[in-house]
Protein backbone atom coordinates (compact mmCIF):
# COMPACT_ATOMS: atom_id res chain seq x y z
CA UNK A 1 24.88 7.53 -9.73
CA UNK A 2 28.22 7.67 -8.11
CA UNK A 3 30.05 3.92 -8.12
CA UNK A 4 33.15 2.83 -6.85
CA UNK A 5 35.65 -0.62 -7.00
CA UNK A 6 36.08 -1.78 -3.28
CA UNK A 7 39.04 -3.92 -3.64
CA UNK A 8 40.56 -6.99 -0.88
CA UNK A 9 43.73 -5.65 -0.41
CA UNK A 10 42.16 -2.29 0.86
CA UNK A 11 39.73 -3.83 3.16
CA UNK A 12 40.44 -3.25 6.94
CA UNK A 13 40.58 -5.60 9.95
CA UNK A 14 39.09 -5.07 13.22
CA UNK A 15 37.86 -7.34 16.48
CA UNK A 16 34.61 -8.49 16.98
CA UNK A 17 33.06 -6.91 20.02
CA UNK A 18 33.34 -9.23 22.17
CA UNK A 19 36.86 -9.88 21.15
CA UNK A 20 36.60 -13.76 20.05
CA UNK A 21 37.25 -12.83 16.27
CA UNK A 22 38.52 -10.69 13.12
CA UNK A 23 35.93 -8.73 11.03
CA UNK A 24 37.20 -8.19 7.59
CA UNK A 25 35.77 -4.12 7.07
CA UNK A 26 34.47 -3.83 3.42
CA UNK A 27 32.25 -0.67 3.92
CA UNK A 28 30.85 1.52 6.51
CA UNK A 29 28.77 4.65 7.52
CA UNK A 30 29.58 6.70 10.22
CA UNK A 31 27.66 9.90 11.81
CA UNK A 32 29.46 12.85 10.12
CA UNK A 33 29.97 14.81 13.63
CA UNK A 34 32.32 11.49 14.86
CA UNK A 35 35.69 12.11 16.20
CA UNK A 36 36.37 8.65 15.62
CA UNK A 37 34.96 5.76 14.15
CA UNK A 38 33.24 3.37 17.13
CA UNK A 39 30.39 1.11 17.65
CA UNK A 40 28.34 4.20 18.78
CA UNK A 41 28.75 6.71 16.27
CA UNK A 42 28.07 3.68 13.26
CA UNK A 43 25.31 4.54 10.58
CA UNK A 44 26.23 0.83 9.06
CA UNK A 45 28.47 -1.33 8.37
CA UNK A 46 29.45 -4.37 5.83
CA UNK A 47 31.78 -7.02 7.19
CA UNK A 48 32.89 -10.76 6.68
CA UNK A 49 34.25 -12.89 9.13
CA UNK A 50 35.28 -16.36 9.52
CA UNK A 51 33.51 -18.76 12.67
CA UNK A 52 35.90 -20.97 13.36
CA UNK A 53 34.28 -22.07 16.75
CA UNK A 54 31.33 -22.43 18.59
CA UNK A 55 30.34 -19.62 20.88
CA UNK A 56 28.69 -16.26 22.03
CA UNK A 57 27.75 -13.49 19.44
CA UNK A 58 28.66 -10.05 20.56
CA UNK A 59 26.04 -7.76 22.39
CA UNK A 60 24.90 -4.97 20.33
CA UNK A 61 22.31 -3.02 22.03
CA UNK A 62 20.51 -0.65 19.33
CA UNK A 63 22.05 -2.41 16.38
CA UNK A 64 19.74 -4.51 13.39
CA UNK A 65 22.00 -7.46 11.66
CA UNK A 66 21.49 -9.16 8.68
CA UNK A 67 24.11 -12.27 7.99
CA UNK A 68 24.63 -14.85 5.59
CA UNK A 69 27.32 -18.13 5.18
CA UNK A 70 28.90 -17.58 1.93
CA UNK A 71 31.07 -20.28 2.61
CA UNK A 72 30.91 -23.66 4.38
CA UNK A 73 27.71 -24.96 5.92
CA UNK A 74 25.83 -26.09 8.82
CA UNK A 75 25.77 -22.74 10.85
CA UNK A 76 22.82 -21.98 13.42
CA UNK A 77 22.08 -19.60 15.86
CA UNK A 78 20.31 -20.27 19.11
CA UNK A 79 18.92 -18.06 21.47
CA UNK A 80 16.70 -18.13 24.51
CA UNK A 81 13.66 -20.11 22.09
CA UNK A 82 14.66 -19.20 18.73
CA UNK A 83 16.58 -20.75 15.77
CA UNK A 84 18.11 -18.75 13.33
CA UNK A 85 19.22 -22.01 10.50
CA UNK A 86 21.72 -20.70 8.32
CA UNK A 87 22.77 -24.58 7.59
CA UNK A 88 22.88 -23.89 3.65
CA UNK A 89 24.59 -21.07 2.38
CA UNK A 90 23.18 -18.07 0.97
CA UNK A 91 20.34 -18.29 3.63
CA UNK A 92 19.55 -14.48 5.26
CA UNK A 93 18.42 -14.51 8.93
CA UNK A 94 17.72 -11.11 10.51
CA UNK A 95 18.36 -10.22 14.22
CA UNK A 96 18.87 -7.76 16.38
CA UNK A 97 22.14 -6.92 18.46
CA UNK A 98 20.65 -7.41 21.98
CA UNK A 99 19.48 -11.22 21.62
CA UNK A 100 21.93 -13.62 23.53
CA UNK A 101 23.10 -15.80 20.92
CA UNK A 102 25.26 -18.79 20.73
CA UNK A 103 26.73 -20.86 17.56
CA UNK A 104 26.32 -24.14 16.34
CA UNK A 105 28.57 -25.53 13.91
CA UNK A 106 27.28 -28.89 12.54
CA UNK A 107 29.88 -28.96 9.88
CA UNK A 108 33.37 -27.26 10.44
CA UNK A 109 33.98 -23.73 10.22
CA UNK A 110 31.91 -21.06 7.92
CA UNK A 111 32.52 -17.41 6.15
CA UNK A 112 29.73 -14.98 7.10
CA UNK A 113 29.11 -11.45 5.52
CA UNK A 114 27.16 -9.48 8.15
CA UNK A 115 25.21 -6.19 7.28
CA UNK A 116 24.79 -4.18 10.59
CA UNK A 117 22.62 -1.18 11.03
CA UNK A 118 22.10 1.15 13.97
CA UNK A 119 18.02 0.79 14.68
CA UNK A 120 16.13 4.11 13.24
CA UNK A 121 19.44 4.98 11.18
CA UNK A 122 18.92 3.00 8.13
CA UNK A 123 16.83 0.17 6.72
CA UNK A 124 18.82 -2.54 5.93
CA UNK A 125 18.40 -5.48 2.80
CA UNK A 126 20.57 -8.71 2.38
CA UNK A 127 19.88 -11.40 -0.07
CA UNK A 128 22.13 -13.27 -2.30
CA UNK A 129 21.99 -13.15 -6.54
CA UNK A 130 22.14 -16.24 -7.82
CA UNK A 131 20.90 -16.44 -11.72
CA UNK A 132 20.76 -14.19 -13.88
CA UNK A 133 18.01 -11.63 -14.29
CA UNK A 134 17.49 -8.37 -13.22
CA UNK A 135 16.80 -5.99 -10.42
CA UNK A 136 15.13 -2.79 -9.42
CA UNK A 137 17.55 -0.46 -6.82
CA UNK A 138 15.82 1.99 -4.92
CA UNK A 139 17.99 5.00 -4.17
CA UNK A 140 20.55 4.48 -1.40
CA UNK A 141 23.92 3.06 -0.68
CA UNK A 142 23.88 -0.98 -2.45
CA UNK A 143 27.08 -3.35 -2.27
CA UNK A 144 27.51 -5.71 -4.66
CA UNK A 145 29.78 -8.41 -3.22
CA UNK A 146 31.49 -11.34 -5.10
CA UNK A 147 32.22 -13.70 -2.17
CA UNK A 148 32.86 -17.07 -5.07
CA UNK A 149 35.23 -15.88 -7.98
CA UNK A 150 34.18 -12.71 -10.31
CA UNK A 151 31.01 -12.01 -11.44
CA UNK A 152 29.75 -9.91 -13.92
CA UNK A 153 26.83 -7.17 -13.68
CA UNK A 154 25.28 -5.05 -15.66
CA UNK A 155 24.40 -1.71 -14.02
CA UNK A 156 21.96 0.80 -16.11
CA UNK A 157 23.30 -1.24 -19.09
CA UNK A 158 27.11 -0.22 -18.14
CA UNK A 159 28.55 -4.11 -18.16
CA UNK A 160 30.86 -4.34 -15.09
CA UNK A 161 33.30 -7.04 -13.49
CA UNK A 162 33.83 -7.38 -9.92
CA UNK A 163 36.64 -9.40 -8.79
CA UNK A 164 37.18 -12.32 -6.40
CA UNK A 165 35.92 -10.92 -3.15
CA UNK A 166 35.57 -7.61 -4.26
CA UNK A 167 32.70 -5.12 -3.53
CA UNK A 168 31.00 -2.31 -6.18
CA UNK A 169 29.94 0.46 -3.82
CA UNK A 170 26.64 1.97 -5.57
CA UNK A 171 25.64 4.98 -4.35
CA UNK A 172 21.71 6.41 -5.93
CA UNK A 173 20.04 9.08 -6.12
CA UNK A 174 17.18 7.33 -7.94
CA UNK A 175 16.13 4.26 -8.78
CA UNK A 176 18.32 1.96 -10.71
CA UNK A 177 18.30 -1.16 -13.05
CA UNK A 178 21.02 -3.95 -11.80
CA UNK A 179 21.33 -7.41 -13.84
CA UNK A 180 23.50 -10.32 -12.71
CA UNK A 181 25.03 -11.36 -15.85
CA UNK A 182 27.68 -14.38 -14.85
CA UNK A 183 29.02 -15.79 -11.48
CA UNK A 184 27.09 -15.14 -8.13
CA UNK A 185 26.91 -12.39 -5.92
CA UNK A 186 25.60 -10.72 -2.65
CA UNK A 187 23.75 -7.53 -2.23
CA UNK A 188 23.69 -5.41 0.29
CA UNK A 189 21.24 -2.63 0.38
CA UNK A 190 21.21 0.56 2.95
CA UNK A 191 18.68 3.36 2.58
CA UNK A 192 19.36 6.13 5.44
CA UNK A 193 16.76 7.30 7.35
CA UNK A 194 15.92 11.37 8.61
């Protein structure tokens, strides 16, 4: 087991797609043989963002999202017959890049943290830990995000704090025992495929 303290201050910025906002980078995969770092050489990556306005989602042929309001509420997504309702926070709704999709924001602006993954690269997992208990981590790259103050988790029975909006970057070779202990946070699991 290999972990690692992601910290705010490290985190990188970068434009949506489509140009209408600001992802905040937390963590990312890339394929190894990359000369650069682009939308078509990602494994995965694990973002936040702000939505500050109603309006198009970026098209992302080949790419499987997972996204959740950690703060604010009253997001949706519409496309062409389908509702993705993220109106209370914490709520995971799974899509893929190339649906046309356009925002709804019932009340004010939100804070999403996305979980992208290029289809047939890596399985993706998103949920959010909200009481105490425990958890069984398959081997694979987990983030453990803290999106509302610090929590406090116990990993293999190693007790560890993760600060306001920071990220513990798990990375297994086996299967693992995780335990919220105090606060609430999100996790984000990627197992890489071939």
């Amino acid at each position: 087991m290999k972990t690692i303290l992601l910290r705010p201050e490290n985190y990188t910025r970068s434009p949506w797609k489509n140009g209408g906002g600001i992802f905040t980078d937390i963590a990312d995969a890339h394929r190894a043989d990359a000369r650069e770092k682009s939308w078509d050489s990602l494994h995965w990556r694990f973002a936040s963002t702000p939505i500050v306005a109603p309006g198009p989602f970026s098209h992302m042929p080949g790419i499987d999202r997972l996204q959740m309001v950690v703060d604010g509420r009253g997001l949706v997504l519409k496309a062409l017959g389908q509702e993705f309702d993220e109106r209370e926070p914490f709520t995971t709704v799974r899509f893929t890049g190339e649906l046309e999709i356009v925002t709804e924001l019932e009340a004010g602006p939100v804070e999403v943290v996305n979980l992208m993954a290029r289809r047939g690269a890596a399985e993706i997992d998103l949920i959010a830990l909200k009481e105490p208990g425990d958890r069984r981590l398959a081997a694979g790259t987990h983030l453990v995000y803290a999106p509302r103050g610090e929590c406090r988790i116990s990993l293999d029975n190693e007790n560890i704090a993760i600060p306001h909006n920071g990220t513990l970057k798990v990375e297994l070779l086996g299967p693992s025992q995780l335990a919220l202990v105090s606060g609430l946070a999100v996790l984000g699991s990627i197992r890489l495929l071939g």
